[in-house]
C-alpha atoms as a PDB file:
ATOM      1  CA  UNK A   1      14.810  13.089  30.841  1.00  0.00           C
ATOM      2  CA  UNK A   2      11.170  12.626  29.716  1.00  0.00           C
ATOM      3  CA  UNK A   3      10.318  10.066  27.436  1.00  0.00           C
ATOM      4  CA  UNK A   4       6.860   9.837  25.597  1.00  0.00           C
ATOM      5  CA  UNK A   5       5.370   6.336  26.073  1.00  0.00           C
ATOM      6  CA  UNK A   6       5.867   3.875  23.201  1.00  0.00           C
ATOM      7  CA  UNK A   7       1.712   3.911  23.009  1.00  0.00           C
ATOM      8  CA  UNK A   8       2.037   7.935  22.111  1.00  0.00           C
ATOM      9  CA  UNK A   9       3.222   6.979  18.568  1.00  0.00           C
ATOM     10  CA  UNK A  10       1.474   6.626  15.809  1.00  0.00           C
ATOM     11  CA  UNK A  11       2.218   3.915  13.271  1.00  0.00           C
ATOM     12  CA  UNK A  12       0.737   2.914  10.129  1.00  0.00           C
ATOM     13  CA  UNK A  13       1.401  -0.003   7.932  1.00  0.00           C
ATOM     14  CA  UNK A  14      -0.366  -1.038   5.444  1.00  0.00           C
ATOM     15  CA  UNK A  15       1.888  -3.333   2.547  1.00  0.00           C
ATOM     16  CA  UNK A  16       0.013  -5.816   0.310  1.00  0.00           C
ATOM     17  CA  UNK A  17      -2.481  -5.685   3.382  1.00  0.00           C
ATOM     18  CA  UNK A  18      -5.279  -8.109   1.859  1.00  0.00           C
ATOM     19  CA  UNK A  19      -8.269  -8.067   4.169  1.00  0.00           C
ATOM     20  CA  UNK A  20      -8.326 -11.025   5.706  1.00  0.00           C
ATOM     21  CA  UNK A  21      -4.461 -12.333   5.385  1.00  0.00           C
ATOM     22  CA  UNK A  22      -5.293 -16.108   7.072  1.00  0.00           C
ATOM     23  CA  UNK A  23      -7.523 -16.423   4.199  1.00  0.00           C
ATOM     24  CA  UNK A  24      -4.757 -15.751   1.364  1.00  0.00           C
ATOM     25  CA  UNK A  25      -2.171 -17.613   3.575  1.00  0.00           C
ATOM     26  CA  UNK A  26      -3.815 -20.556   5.278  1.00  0.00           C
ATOM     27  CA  UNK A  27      -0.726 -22.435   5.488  1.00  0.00           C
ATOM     28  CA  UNK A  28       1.875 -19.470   5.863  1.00  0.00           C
ATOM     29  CA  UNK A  29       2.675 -16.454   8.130  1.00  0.00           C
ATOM     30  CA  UNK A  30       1.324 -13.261   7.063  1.00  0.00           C
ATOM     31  CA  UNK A  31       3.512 -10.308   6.663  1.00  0.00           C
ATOM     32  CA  UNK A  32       3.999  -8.516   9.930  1.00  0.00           C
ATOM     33  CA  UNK A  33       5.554  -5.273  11.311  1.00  0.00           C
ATOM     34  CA  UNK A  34       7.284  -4.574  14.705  1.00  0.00           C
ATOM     35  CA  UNK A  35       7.811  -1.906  16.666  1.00  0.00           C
ATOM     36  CA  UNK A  36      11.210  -1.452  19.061  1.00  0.00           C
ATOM     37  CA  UNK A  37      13.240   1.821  20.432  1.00  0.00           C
ATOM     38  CA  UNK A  38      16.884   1.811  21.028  1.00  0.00           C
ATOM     39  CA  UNK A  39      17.443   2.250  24.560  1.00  0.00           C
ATOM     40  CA  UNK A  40      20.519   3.804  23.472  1.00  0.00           C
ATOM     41  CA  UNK A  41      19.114   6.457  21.217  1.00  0.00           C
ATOM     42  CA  UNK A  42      15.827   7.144  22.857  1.00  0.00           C
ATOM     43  CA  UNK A  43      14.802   9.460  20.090  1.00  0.00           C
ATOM     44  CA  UNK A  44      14.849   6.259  17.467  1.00  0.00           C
ATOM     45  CA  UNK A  45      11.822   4.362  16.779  1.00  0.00           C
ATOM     46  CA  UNK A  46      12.735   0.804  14.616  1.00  0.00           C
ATOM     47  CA  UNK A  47      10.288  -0.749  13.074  1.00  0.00           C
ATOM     48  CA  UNK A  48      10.726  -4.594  11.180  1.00  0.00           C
ATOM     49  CA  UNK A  49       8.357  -5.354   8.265  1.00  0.00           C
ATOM     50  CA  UNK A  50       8.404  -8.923   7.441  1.00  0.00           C
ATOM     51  CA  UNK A  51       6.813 -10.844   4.424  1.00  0.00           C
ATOM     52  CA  UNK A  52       4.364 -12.957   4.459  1.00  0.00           C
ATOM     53  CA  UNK A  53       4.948 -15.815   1.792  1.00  0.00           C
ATOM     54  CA  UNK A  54       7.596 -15.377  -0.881  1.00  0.00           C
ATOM     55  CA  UNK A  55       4.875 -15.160  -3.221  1.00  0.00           C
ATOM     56  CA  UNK A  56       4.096 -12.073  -1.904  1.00  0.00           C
ATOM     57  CA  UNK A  57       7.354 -10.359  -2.323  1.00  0.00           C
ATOM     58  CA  UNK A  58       7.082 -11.246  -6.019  1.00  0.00           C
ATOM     59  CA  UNK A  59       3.741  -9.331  -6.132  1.00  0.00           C
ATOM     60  CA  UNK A  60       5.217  -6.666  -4.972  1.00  0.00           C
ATOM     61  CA  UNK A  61       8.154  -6.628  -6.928  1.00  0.00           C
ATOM     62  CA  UNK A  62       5.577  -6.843 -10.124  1.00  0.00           C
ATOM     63  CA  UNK A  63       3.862  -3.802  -8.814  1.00  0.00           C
ATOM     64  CA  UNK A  64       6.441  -2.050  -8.299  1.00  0.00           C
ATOM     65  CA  UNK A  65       7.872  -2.289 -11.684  1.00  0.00           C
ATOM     66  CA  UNK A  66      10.997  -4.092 -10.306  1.00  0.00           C
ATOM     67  CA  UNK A  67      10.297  -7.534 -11.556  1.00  0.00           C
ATOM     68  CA  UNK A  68       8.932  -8.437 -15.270  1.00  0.00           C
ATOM     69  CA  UNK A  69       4.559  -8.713 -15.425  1.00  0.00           C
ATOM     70  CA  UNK A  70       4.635 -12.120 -16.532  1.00  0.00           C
ATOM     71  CA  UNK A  71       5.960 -13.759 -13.390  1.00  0.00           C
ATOM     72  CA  UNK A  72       2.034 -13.022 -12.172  1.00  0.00           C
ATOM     73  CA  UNK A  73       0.787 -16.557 -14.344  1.00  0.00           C
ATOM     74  CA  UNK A  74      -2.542 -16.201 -15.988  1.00  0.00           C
ATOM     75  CA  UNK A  75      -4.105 -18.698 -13.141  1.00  0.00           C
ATOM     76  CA  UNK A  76      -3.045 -16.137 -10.537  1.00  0.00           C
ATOM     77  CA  UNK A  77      -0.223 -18.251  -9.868  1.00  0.00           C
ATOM     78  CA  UNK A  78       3.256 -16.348  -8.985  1.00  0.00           C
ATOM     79  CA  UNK A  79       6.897 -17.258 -10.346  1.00  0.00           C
ATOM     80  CA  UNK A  80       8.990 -16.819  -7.459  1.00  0.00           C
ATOM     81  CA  UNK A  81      12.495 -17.183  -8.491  1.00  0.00           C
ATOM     82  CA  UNK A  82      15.304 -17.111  -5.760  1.00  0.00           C
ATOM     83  CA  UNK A  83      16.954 -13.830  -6.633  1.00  0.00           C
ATOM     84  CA  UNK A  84      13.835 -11.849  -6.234  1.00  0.00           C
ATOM     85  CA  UNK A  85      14.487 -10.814  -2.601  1.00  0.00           C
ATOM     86  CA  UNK A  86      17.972  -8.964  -4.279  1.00  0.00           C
ATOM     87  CA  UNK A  87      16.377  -7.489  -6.557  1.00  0.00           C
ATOM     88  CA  UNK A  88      13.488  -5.905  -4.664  1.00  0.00           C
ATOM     89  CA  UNK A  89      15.774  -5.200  -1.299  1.00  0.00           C
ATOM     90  CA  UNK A  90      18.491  -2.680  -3.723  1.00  0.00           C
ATOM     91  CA  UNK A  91      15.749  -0.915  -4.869  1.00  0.00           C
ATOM     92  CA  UNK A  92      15.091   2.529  -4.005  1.00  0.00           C
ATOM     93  CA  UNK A  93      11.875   2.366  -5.403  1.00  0.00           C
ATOM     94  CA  UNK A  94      10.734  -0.574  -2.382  1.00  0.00           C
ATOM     95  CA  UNK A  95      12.688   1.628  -0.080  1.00  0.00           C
ATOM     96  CA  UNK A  96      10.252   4.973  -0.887  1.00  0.00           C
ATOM     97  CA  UNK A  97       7.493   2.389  -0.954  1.00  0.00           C
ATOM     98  CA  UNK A  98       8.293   1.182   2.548  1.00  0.00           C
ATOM     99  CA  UNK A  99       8.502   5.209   3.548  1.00  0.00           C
ATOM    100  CA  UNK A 100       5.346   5.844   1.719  1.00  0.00           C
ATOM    101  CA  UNK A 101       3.861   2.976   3.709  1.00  0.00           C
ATOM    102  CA  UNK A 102       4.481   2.828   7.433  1.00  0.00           C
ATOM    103  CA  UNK A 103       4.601   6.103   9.694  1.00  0.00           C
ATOM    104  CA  UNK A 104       5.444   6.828  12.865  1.00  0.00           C
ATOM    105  CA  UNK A 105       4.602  10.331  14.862  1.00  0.00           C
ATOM    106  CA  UNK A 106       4.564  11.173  18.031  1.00  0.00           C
ATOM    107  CA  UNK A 107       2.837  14.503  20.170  1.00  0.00           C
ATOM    108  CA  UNK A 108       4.769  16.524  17.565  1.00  0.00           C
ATOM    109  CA  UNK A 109       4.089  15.200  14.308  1.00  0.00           C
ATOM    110  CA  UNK A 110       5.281  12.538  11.644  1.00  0.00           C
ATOM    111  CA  UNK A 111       9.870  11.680  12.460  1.00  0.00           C
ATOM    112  CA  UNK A 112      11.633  11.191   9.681  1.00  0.00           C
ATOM    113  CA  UNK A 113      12.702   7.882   8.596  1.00  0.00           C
ATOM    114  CA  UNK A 114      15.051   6.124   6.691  1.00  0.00           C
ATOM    115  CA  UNK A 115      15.438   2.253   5.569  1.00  0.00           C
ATOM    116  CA  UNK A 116      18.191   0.790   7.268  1.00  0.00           C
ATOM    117  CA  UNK A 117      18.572  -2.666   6.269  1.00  0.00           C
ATOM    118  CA  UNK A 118      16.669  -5.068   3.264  1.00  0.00           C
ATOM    119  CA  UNK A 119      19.280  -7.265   2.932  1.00  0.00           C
ATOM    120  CA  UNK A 120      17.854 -10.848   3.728  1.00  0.00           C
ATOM    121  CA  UNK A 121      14.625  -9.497   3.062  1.00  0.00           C
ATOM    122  CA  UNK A 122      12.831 -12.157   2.432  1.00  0.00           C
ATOM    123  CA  UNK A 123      13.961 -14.242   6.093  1.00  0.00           C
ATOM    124  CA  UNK A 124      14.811 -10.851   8.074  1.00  0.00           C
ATOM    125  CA  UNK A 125      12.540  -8.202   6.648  1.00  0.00           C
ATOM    126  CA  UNK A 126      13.454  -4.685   6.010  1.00  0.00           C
ATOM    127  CA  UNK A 127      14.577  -1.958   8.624  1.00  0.00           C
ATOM    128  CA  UNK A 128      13.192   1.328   8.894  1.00  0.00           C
ATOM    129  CA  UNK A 129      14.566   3.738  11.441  1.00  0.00           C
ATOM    130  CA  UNK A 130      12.493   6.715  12.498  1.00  0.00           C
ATOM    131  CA  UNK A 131      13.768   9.722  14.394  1.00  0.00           C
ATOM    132  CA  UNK A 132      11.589  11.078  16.685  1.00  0.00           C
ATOM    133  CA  UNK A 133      13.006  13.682  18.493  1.00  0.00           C
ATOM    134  CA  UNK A 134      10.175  14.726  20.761  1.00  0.00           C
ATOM    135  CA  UNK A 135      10.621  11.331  22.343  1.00  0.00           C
ATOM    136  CA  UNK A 136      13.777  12.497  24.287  1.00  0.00           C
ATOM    137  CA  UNK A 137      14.121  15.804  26.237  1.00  0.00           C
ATOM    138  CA  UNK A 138      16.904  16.948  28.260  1.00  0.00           C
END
């Protein structure tokens, strides 16, 4: 069995990536994204986005048309409300979003993927599985 190295892939992120994130967050995390195989299913690439701040899975919510405009307050200030992550999580709309978003490829070209899990969104992030299947060989 040959198995490309986990360096041969290709992966892209780039959601509510603000230039310099410490800057907006000086007191919080900012969002990240993680990268795992399944030693099980060599062909499957998992990758983990996680959110930042709460605040910033409002603003996304508002841009993607999920939540209402006016939660963004005039002073730039967001209205976070508890419920959000639900809301935004059993959307297809932030599922194509996170497809649209990340990427992963390997020597043959982009794998599919598919958003596994969103629930807990806002503590556990969202899922997206990618099939790669020039990663295994028999």
């Amino acid at each position: 069995m040959t198995v490309l190295p986990l360096a041969a892939l290709a992966v892209t992120a780039s959601v509510l990536a603000p230039a310099a994130p410490a800057a907006t967050h000086p007191s919080g995390d900012p969002q990240t994204v993680s990268i795992t195989h399944d030693y099980q299913r060599p062909e499957v690439v998992r990758v983990r986005w996680r959110v930042g701040g709460a605040d910033d899975l409002t603003l996304l919510g508002v841009s993607l048309g999920l939540l209402p405009p006016d939660r963004t307050l005039l002073d730039g200030a967001v209205d976070y409300r508890a419920t959000d992550p639900a809301v935004i999580a059993s959307s297809e709309v932030f599922s194509a979003y996170l497809l649209r978003q990340t990427a992963v490829a390997d020597g043959s070209g982009a794998c599919p993927g598919a958003v596994t899990q969103s629930k807990g969104l806002a503590r556990a992030g969202a899922t997206i599985d990618y099939t790669c299947p020039g990663r295994s060989t028999r």
